[in-house]
C-alpha atoms as a PDB file:
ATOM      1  CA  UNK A   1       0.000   0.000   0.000  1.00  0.00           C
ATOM      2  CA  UNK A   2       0.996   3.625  -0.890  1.00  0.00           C
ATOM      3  CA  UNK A   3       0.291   6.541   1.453  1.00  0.00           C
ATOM      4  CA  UNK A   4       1.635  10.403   2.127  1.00  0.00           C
ATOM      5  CA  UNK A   5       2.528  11.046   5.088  1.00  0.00           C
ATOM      6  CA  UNK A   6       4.099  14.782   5.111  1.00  0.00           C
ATOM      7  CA  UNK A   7       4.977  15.089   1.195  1.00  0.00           C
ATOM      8  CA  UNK A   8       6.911  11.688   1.606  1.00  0.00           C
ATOM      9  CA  UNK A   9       6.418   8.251   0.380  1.00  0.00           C
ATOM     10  CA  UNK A  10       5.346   5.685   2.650  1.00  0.00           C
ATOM     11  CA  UNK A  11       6.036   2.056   1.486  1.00  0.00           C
ATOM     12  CA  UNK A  12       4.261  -0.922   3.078  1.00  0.00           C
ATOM     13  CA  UNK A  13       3.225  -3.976   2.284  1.00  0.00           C
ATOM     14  CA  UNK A  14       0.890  -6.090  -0.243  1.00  0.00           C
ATOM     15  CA  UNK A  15      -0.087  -9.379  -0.089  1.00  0.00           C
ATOM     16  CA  UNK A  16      -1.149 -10.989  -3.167  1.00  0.00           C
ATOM     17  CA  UNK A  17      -3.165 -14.420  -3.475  1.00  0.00           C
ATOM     18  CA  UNK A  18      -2.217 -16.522  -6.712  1.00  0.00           C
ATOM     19  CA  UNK A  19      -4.340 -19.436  -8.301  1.00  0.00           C
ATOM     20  CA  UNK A  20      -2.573 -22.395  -7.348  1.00  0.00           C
ATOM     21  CA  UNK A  21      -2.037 -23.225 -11.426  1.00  0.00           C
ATOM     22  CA  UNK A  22      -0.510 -19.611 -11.465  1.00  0.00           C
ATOM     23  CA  UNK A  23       1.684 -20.216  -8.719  1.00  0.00           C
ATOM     24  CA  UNK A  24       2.498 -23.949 -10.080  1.00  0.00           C
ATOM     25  CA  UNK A  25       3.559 -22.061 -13.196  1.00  0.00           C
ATOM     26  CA  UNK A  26       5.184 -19.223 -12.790  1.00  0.00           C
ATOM     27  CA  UNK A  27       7.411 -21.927  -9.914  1.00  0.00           C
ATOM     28  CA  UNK A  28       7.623 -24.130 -12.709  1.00  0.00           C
ATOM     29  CA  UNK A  29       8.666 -21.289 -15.181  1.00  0.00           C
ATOM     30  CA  UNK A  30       6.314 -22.782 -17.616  1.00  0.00           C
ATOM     31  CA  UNK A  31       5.271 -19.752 -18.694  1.00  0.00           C
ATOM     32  CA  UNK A  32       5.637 -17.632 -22.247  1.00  0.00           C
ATOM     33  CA  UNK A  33       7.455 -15.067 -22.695  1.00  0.00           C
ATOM     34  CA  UNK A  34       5.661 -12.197 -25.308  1.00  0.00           C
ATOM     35  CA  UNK A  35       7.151 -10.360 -28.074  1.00  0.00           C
ATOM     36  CA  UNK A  36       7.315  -6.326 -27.645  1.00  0.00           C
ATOM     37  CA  UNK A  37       5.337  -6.342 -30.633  1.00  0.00           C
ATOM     38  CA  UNK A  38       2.527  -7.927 -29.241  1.00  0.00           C
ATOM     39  CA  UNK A  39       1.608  -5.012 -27.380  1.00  0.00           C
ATOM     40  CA  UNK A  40       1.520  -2.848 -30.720  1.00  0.00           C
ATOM     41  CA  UNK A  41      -1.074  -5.091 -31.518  1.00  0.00           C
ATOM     42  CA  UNK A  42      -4.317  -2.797 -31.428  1.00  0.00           C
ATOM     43  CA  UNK A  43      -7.180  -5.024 -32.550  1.00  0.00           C
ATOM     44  CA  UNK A  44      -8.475  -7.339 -30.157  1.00  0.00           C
ATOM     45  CA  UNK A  45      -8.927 -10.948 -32.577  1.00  0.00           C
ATOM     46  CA  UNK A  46      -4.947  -9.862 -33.975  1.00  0.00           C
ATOM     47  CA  UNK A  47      -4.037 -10.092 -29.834  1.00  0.00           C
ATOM     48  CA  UNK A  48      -6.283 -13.464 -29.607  1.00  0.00           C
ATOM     49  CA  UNK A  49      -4.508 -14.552 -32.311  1.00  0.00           C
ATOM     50  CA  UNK A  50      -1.231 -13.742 -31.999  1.00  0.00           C
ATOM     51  CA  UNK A  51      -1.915 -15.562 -28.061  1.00  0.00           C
ATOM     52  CA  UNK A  52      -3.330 -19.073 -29.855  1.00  0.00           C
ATOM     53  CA  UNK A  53      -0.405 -18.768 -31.649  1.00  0.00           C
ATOM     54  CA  UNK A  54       2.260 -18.197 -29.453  1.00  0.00           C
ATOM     55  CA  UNK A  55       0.616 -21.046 -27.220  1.00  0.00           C
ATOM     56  CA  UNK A  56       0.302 -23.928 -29.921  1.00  0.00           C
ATOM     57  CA  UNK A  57       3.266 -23.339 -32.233  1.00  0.00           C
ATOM     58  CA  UNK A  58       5.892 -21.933 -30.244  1.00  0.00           C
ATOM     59  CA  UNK A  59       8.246 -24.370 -30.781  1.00  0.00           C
ATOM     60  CA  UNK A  60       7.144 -25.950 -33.513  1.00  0.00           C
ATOM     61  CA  UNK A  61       6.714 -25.042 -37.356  1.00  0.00           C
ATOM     62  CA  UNK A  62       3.451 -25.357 -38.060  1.00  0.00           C
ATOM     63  CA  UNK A  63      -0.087 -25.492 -35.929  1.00  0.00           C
ATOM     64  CA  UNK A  64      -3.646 -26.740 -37.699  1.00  0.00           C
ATOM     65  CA  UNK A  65      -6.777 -25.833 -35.987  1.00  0.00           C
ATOM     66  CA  UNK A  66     -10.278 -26.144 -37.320  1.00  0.00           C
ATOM     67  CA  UNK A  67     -12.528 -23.387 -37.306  1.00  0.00           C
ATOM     68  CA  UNK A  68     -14.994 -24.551 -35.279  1.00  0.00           C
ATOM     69  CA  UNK A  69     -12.299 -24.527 -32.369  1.00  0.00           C
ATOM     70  CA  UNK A  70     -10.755 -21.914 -33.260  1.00  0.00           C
ATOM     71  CA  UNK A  71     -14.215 -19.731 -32.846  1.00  0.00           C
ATOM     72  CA  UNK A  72     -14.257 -21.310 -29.076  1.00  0.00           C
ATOM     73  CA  UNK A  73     -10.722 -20.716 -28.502  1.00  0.00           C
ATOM     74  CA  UNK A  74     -11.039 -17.182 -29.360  1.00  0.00           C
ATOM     75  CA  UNK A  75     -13.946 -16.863 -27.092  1.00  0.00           C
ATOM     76  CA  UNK A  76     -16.337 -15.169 -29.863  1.00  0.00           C
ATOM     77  CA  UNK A  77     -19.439 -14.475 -28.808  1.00  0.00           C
ATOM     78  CA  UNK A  78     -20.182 -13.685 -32.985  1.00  0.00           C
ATOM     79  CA  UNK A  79     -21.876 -16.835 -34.986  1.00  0.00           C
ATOM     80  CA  UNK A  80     -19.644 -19.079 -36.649  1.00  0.00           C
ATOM     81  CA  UNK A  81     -20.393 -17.337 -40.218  1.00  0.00           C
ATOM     82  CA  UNK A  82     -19.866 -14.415 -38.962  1.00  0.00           C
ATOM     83  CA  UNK A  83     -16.326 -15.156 -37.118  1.00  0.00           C
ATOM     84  CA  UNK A  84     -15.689 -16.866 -40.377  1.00  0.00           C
ATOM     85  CA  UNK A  85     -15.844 -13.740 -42.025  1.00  0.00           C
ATOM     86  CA  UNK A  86     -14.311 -11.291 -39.266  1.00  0.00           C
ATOM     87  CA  UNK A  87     -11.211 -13.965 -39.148  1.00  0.00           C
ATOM     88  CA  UNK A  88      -9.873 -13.450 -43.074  1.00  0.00           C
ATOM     89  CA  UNK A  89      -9.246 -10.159 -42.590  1.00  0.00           C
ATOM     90  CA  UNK A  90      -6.256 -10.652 -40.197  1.00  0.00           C
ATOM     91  CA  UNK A  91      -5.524 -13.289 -42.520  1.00  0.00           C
ATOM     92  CA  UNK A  92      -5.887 -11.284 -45.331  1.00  0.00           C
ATOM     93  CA  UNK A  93      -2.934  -8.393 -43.937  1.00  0.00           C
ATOM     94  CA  UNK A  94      -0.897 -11.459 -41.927  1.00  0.00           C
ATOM     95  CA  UNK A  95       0.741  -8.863 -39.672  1.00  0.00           C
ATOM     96  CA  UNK A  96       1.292 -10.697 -36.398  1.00  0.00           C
ATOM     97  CA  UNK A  97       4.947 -10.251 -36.160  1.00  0.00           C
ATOM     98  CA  UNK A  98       6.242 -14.031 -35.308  1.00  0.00           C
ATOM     99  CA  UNK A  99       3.480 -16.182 -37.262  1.00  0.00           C
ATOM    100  CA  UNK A 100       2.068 -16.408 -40.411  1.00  0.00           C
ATOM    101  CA  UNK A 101      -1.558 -17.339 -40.903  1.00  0.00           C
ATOM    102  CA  UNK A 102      -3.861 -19.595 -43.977  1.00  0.00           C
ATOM    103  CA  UNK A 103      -7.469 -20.191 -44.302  1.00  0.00           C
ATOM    104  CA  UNK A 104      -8.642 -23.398 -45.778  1.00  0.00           C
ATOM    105  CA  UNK A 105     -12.013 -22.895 -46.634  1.00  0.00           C
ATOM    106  CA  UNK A 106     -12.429 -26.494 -48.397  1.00  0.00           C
ATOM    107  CA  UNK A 107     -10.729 -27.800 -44.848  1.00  0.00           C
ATOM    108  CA  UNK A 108     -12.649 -25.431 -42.607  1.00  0.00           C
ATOM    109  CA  UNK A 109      -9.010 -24.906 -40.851  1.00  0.00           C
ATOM    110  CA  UNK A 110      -6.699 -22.227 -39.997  1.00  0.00           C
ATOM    111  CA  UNK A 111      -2.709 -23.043 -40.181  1.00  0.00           C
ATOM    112  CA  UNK A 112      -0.452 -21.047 -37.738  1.00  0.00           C
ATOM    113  CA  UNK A 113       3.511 -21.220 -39.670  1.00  0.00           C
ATOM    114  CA  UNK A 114       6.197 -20.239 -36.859  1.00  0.00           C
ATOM    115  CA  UNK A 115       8.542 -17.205 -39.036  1.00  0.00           C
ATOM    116  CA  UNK A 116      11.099 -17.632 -36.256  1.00  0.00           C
ATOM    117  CA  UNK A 117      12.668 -21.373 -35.509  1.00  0.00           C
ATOM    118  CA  UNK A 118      16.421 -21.684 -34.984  1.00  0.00           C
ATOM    119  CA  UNK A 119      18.129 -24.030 -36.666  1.00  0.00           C
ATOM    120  CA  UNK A 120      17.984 -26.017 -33.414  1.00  0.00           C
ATOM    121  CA  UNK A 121      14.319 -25.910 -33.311  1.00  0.00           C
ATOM    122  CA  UNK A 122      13.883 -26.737 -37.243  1.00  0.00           C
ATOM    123  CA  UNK A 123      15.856 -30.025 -36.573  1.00  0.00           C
ATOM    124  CA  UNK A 124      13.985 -31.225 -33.263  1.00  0.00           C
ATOM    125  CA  UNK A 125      10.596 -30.145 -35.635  1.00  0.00           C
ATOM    126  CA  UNK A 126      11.736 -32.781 -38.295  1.00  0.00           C
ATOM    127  CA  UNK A 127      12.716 -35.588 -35.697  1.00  0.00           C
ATOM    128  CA  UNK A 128       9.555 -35.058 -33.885  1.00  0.00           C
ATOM    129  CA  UNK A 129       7.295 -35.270 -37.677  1.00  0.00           C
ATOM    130  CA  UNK A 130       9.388 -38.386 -38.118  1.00  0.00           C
ATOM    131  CA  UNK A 131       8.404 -40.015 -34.718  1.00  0.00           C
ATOM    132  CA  UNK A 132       4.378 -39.086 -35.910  1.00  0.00           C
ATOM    133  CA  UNK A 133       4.598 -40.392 -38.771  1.00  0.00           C
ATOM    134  CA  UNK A 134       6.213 -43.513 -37.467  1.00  0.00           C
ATOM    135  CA  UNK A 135       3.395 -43.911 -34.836  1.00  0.00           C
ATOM    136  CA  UNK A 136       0.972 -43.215 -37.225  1.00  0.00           C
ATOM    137  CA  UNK A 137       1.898 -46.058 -39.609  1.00  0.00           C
ATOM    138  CA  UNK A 138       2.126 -48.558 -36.695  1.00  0.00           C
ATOM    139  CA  UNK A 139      -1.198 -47.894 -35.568  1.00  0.00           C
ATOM    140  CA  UNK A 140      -2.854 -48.192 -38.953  1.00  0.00           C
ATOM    141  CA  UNK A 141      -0.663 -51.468 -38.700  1.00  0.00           C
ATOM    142  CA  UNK A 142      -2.000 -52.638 -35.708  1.00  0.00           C
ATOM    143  CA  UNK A 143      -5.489 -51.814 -36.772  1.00  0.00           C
ATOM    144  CA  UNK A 144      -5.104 -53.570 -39.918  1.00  0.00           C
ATOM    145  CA  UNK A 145      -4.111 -56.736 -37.886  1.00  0.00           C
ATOM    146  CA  UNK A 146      -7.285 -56.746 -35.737  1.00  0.00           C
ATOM    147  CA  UNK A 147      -9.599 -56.612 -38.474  1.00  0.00           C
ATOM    148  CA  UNK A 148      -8.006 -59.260 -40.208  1.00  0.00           C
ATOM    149  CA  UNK A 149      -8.058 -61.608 -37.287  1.00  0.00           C
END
């Protein structure tokens, strides 16, 4: 708390109460840092945006999402044509400084592309597809063998 006492400053003491999955993560330092350029962000579905984006493809190249998620993600309280519509327009200028956004319309999806991996981050992207792809391929495998038993 702040007070004057006599045209001085007088310093005490706050106490603040975090959510436990605040505290968790913050103690954890699982938390993201943000771009200065996020805060010249000045419409409100760019910032959204820009946040899903940070979140889901931060260290990775690429992040799909279909639309129908996306609308809940973004907490729109528009229809789905509408937010449909509203949506392309960010698309359309594909400002937000660290990611580069597509529309689908056939798909119904939105792809988030990361501008900014390191070479580092590029190489642990291609092991990781590698490992999916792997895994994918097994479980068709395995799914194959069940139906023909």
């Amino acid at each position: 708390m702040l007070g004057e006492k006599k045209e001085k400053l007088d310093i005490g003491i706050i106490a603040v109460t975090l959510p436990n999955c605040l505290y968790q993560a913050l103690h954890k330092k699982k938390t993201l840092k943000i771009s200065p350029d996020y805060f010249r962000i000045r419409k409100t579905i760019d910032r959204r945006l820009y946040e899903i984006a940070r979140k889901h493809c931060d260290h990775q190249r690429e992040f799909t999402i279909a639309i129908e998620k996306l609308h809940l993600k973004m907490g729109s309280t528009a229809s789905l044509k509408m937010f449909r519509h509203n949506i392309k327009k960010p698309i359309q200028t594909n400002d937000l400084h660290d990611y580069r956004l597509c529309y689908y319309a056939k798909a119904n999806m939105v792809i988030f592309n990361n501008r900014n991996l390191t070479p580092e981050q590029e190489e642990k992207e291609q092991q990781r597809e590698k490992v999916k792809k792997k895994l994918y391929n097994l479980k068709n495998l395995l799914s194959a063998k069940r139906v023909g038993k």
